[in-house]
PDB file of N, CA and C in Angstrom:
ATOM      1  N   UNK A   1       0.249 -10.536  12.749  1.00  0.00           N
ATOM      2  CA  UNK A   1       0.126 -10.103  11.381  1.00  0.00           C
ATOM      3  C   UNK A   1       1.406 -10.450  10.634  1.00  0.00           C
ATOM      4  N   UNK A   2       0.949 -11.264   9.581  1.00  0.00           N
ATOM      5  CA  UNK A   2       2.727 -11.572   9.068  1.00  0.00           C
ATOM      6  C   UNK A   2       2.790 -10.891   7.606  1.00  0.00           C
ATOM      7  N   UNK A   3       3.711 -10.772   6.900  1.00  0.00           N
ATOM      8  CA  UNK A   3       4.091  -9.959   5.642  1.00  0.00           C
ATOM      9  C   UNK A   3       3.227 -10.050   5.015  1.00  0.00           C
ATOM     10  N   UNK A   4       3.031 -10.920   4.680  1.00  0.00           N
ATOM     11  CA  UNK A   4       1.657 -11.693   3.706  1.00  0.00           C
ATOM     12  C   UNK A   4       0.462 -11.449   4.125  1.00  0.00           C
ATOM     13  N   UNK A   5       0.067 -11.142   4.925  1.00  0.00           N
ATOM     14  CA  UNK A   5      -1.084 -10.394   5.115  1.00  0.00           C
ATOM     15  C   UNK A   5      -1.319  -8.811   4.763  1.00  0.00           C
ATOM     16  N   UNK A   6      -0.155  -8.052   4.931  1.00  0.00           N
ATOM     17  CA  UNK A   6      -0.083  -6.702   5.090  1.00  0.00           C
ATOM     18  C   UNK A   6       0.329  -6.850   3.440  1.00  0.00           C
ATOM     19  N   UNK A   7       0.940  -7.630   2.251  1.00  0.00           N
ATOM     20  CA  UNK A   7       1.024  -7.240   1.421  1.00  0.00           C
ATOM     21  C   UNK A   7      -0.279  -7.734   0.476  1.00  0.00           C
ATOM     22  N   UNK A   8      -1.131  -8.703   1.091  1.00  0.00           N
ATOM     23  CA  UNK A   8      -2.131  -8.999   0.596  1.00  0.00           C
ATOM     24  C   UNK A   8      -3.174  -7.774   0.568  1.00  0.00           C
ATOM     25  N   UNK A   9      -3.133  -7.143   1.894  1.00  0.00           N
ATOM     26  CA  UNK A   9      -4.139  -6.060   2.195  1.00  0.00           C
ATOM     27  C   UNK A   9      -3.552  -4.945   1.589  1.00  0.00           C
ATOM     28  N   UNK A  10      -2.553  -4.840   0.781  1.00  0.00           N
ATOM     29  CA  UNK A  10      -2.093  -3.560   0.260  1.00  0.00           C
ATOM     30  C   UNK A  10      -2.663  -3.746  -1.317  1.00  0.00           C
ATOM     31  N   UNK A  11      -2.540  -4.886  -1.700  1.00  0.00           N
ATOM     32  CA  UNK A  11      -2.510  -5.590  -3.135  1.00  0.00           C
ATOM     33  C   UNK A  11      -4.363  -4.603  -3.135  1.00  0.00           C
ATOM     34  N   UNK A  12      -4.864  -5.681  -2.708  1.00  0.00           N
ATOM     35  CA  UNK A  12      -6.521  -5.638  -2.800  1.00  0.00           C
ATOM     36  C   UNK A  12      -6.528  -3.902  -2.722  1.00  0.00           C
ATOM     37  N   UNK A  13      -6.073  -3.093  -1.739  1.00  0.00           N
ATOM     38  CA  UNK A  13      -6.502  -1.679  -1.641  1.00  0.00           C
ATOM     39  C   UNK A  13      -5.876  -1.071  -3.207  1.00  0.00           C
ATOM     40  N   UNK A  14      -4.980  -1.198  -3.544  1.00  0.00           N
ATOM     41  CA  UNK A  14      -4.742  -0.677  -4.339  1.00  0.00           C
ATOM     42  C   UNK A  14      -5.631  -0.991  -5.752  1.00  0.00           C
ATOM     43  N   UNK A  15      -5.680  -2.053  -5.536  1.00  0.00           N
ATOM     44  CA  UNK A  15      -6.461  -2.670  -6.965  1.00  0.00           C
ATOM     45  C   UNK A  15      -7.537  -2.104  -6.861  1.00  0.00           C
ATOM     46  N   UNK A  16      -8.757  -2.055  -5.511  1.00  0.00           N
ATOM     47  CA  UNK A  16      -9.979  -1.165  -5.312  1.00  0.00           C
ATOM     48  C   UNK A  16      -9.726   0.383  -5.902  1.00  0.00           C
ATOM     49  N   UNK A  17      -8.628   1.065  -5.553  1.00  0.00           N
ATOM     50  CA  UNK A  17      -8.325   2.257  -6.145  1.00  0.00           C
ATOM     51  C   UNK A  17      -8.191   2.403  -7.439  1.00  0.00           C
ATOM     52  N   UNK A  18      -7.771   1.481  -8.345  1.00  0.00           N
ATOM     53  CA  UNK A  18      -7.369   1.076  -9.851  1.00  0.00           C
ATOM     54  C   UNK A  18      -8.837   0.841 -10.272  1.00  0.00           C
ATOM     55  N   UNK A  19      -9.618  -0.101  -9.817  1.00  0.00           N
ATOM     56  CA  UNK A  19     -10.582  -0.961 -10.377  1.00  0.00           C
ATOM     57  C   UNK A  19      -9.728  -1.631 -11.278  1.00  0.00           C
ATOM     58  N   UNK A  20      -9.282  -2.457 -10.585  1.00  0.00           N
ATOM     59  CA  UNK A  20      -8.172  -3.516 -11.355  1.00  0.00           C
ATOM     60  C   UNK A  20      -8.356  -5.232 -10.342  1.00  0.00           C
ATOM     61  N   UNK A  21      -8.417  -6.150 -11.260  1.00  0.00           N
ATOM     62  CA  UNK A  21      -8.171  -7.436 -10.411  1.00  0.00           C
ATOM     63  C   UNK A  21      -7.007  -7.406  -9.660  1.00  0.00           C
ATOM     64  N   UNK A  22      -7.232  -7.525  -8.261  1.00  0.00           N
ATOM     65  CA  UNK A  22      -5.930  -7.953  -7.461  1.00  0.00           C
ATOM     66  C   UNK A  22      -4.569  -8.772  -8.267  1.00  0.00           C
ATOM     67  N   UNK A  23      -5.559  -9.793  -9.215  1.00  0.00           N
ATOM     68  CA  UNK A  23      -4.153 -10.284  -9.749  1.00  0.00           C
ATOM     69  C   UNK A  23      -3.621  -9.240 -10.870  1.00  0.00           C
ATOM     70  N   UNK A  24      -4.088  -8.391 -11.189  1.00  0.00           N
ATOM     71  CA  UNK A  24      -3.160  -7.369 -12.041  1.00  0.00           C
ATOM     72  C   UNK A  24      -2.504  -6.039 -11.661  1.00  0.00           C
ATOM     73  N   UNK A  25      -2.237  -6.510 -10.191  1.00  0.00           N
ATOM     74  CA  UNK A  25      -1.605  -5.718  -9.597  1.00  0.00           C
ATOM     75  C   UNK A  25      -0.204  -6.454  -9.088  1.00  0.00           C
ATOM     76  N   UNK A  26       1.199  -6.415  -9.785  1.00  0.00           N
ATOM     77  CA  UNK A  26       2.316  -6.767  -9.414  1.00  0.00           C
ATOM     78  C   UNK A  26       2.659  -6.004  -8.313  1.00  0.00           C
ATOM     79  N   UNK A  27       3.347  -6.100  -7.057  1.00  0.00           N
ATOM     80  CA  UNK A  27       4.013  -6.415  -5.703  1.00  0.00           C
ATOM     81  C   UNK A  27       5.058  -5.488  -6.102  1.00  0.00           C
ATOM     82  N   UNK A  28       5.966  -6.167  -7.758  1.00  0.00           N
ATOM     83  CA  UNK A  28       6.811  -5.590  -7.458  1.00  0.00           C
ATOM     84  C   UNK A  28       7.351  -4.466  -8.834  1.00  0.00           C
ATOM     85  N   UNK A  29       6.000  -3.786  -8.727  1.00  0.00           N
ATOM     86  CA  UNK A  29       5.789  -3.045 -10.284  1.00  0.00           C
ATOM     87  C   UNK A  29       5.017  -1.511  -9.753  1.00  0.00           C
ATOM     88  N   UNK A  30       5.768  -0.377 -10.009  1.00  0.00           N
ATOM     89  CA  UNK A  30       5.587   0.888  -9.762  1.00  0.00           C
ATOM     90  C   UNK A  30       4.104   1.289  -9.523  1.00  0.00           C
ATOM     91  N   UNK A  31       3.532   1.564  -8.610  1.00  0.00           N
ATOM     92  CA  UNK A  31       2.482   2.015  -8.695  1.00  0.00           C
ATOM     93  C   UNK A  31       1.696   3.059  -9.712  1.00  0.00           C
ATOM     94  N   UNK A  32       2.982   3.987  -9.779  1.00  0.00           N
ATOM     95  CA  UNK A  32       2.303   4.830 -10.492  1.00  0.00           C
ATOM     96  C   UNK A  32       1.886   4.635 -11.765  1.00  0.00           C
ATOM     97  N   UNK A  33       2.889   3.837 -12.682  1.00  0.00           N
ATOM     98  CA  UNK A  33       2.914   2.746 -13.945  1.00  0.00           C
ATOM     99  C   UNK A  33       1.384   2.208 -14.089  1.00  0.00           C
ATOM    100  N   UNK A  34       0.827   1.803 -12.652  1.00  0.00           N
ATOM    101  CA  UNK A  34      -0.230   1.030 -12.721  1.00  0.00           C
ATOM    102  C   UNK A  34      -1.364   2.003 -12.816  1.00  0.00           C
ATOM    103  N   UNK A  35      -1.230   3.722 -12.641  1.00  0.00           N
ATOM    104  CA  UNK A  35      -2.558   4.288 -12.594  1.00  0.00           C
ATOM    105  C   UNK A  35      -2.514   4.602 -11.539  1.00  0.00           C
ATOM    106  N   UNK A  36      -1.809   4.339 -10.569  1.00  0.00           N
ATOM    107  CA  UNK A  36      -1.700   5.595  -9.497  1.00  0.00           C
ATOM    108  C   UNK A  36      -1.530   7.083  -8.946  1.00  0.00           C
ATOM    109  N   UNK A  37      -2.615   7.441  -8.676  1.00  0.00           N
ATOM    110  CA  UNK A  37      -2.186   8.964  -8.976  1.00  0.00           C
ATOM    111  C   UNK A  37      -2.457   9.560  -7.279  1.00  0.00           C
ATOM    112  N   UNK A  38      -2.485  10.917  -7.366  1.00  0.00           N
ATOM    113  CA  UNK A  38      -2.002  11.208  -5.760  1.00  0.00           C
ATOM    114  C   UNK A  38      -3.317  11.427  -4.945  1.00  0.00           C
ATOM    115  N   UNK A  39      -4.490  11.486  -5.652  1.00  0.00           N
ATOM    116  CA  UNK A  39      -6.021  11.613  -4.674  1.00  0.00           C
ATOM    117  C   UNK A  39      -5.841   9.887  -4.190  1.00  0.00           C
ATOM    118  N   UNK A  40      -5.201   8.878  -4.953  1.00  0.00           N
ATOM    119  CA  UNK A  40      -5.287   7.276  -4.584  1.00  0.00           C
ATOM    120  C   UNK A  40      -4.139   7.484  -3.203  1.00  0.00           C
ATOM    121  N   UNK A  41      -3.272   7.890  -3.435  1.00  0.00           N
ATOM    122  CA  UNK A  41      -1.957   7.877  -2.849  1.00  0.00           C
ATOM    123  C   UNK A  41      -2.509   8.487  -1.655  1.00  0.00           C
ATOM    124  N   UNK A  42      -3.215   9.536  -1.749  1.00  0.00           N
ATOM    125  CA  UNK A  42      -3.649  10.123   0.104  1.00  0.00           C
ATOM    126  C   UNK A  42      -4.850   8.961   0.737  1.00  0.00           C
ATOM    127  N   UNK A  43      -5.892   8.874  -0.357  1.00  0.00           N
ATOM    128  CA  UNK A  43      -6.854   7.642  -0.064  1.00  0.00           C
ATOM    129  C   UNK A  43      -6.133   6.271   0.856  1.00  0.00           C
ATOM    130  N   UNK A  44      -4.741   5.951   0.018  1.00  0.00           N
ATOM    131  CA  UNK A  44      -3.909   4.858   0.382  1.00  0.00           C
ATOM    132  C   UNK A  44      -3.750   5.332   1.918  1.00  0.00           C
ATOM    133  N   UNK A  45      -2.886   6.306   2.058  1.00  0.00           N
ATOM    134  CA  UNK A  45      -2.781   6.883   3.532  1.00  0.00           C
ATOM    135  C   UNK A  45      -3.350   6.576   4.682  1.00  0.00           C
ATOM    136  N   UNK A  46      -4.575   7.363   4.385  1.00  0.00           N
ATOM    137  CA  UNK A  46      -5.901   7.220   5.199  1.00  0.00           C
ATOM    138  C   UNK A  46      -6.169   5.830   5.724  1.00  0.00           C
ATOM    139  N   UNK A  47      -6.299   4.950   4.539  1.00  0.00           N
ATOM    140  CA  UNK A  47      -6.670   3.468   4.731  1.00  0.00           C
ATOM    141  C   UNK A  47      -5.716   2.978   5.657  1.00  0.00           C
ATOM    142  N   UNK A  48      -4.620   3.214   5.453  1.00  0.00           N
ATOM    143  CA  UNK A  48      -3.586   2.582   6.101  1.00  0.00           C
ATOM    144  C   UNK A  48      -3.366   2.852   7.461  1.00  0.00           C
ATOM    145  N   UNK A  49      -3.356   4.043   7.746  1.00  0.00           N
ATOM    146  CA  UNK A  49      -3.621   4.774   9.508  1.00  0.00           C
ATOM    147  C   UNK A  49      -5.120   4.469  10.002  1.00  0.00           C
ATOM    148  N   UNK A  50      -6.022   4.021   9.547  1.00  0.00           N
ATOM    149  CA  UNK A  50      -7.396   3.745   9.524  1.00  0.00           C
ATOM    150  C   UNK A  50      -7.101   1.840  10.032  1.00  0.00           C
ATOM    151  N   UNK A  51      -6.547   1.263   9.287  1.00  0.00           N
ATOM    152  CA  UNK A  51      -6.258  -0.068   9.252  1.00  0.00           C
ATOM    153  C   UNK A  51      -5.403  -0.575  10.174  1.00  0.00           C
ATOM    154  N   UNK A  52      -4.218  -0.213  10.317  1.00  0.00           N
ATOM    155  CA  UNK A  52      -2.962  -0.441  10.975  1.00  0.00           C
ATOM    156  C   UNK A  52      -2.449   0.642  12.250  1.00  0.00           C
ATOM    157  N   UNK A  53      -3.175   1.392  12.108  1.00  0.00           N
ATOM    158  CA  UNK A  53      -3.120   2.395  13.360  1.00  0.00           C
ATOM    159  C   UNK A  53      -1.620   3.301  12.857  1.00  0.00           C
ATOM    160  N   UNK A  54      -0.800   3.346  12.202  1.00  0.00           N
ATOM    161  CA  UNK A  54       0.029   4.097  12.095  1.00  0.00           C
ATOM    162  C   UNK A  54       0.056   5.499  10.915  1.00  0.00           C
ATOM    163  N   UNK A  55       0.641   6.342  11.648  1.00  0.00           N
ATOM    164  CA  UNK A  55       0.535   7.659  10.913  1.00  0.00           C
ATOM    165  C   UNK A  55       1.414   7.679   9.673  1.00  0.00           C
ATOM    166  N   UNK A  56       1.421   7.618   8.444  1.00  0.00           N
ATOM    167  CA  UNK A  56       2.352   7.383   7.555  1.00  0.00           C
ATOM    168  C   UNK A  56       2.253   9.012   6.383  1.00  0.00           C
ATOM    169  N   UNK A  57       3.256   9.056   5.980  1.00  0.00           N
ATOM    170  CA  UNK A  57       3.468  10.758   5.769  1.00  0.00           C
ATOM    171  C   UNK A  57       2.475  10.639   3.920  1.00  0.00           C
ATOM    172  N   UNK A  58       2.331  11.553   3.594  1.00  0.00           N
ATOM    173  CA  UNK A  58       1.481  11.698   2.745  1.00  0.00           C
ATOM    174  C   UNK A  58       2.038  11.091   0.984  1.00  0.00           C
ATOM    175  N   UNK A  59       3.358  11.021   1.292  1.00  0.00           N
ATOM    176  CA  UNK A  59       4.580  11.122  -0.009  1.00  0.00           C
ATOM    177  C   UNK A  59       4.635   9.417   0.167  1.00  0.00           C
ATOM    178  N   UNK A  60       3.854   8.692   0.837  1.00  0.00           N
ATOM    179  CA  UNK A  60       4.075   7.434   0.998  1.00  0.00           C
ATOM    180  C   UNK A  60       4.421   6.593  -0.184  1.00  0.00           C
ATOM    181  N   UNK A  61       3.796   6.502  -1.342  1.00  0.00           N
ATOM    182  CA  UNK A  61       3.442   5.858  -2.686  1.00  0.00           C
ATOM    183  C   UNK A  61       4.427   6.515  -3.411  1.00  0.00           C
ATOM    184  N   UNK A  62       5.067   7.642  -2.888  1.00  0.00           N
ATOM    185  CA  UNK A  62       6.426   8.269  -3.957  1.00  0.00           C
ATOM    186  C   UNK A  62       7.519   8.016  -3.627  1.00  0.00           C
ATOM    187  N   UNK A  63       7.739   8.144  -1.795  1.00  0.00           N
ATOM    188  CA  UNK A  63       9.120   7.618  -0.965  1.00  0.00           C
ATOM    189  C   UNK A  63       8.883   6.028  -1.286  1.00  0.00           C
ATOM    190  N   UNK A  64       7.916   5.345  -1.107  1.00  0.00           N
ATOM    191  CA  UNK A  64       8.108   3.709  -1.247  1.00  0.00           C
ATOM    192  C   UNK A  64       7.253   3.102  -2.718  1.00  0.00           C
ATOM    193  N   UNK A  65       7.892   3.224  -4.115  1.00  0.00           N
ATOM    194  CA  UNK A  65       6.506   2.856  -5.392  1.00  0.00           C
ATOM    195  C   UNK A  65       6.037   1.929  -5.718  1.00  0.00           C
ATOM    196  N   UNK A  66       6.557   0.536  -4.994  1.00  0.00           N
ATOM    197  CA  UNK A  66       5.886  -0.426  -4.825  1.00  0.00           C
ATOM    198  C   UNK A  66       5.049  -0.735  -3.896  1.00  0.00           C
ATOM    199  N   UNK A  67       4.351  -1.486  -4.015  1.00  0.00           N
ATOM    200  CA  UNK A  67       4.005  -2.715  -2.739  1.00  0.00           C
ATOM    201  C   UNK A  67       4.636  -3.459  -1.782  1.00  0.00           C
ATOM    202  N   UNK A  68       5.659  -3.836  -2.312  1.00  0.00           N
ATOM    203  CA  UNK A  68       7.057  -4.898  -1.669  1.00  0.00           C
ATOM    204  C   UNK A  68       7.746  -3.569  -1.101  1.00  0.00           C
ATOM    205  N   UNK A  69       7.917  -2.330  -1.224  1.00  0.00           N
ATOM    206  CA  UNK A  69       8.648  -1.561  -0.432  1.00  0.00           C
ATOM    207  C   UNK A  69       7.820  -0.535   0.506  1.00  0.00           C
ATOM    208  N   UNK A  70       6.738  -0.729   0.149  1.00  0.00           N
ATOM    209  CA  UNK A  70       5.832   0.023   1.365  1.00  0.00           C
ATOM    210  C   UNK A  70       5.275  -1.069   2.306  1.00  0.00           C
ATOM    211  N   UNK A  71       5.018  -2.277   2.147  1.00  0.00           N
ATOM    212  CA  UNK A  71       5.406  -3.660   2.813  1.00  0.00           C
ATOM    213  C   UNK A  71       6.387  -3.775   3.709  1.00  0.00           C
ATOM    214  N   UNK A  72       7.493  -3.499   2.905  1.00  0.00           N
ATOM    215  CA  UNK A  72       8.408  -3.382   3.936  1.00  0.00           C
ATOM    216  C   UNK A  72       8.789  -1.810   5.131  1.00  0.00           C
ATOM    217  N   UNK A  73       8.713  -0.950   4.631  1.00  0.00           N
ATOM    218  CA  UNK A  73       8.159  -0.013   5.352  1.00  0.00           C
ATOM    219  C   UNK A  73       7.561  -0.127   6.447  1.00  0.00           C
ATOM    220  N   UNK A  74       6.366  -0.554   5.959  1.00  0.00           N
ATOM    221  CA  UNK A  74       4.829  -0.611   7.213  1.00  0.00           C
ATOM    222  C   UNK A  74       5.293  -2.136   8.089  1.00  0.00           C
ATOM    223  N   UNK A  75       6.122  -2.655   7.387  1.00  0.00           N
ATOM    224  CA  UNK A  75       6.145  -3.730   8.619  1.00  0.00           C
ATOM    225  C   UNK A  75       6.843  -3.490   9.876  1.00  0.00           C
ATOM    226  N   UNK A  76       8.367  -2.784   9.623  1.00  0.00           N
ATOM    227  CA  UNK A  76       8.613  -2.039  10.600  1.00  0.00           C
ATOM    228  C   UNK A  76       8.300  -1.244  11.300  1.00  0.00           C
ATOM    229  N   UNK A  77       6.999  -0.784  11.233  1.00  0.00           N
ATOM    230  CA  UNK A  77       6.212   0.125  12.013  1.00  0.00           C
ATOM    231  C   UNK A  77       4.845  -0.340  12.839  1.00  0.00           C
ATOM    232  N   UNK A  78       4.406  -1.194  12.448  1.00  0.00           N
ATOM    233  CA  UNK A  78       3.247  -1.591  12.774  1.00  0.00           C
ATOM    234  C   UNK A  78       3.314  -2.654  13.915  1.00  0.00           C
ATOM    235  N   UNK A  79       2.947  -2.687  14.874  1.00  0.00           N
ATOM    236  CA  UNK A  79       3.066  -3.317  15.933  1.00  0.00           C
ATOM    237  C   UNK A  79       2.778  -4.456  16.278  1.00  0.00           C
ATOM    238  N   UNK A  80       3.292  -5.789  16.031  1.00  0.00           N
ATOM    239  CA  UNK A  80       2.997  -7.055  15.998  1.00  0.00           C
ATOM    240  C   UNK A  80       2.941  -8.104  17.193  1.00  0.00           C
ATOM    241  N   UNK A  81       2.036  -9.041  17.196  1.00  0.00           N
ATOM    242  CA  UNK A  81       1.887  -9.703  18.742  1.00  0.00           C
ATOM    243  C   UNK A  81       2.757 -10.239  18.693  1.00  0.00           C
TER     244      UNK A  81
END
């Protein structure tokens, strides 16, 4: 799994949560700015321990408000071949 995958698959989830085109979702532009709010932010969670197998704390989208920093986050955690 390389960066670009995990920030691709973050892009698309979030945009599904927005109902927003993937491309109007900037990487490196606050989530919350974009319409993020915290029923998305636990939804995000879920998906993500659902997806990637790791347990990630609920404050995820507030400790990391981008994409590019919860990217980086989850890459260090997620277990790669």
């Amino acid at each position: 799994m390389s960066d670009e995958v995990l920030r691709a698959w973050l892009v698309d989830a979030v945009a599904g949560y927005l109902a927003l085109p993937p491309s109007r979702v900037g990487t490196d532009v606050k989530l919350r700015s974009l319409g993020l709010d915290s029923a998305h932010a636990m939804g995000l969670c879920v998906d993500v321990e659902e997806r990637w197998g790791v347990l990630v704390e609920p404050t995820l989208a507030w400790d990391f408000p981008t994409i590019d920093a919860i990217a980086a986050h989850l890459g260090g955690l997620i277990d790669r071949p």
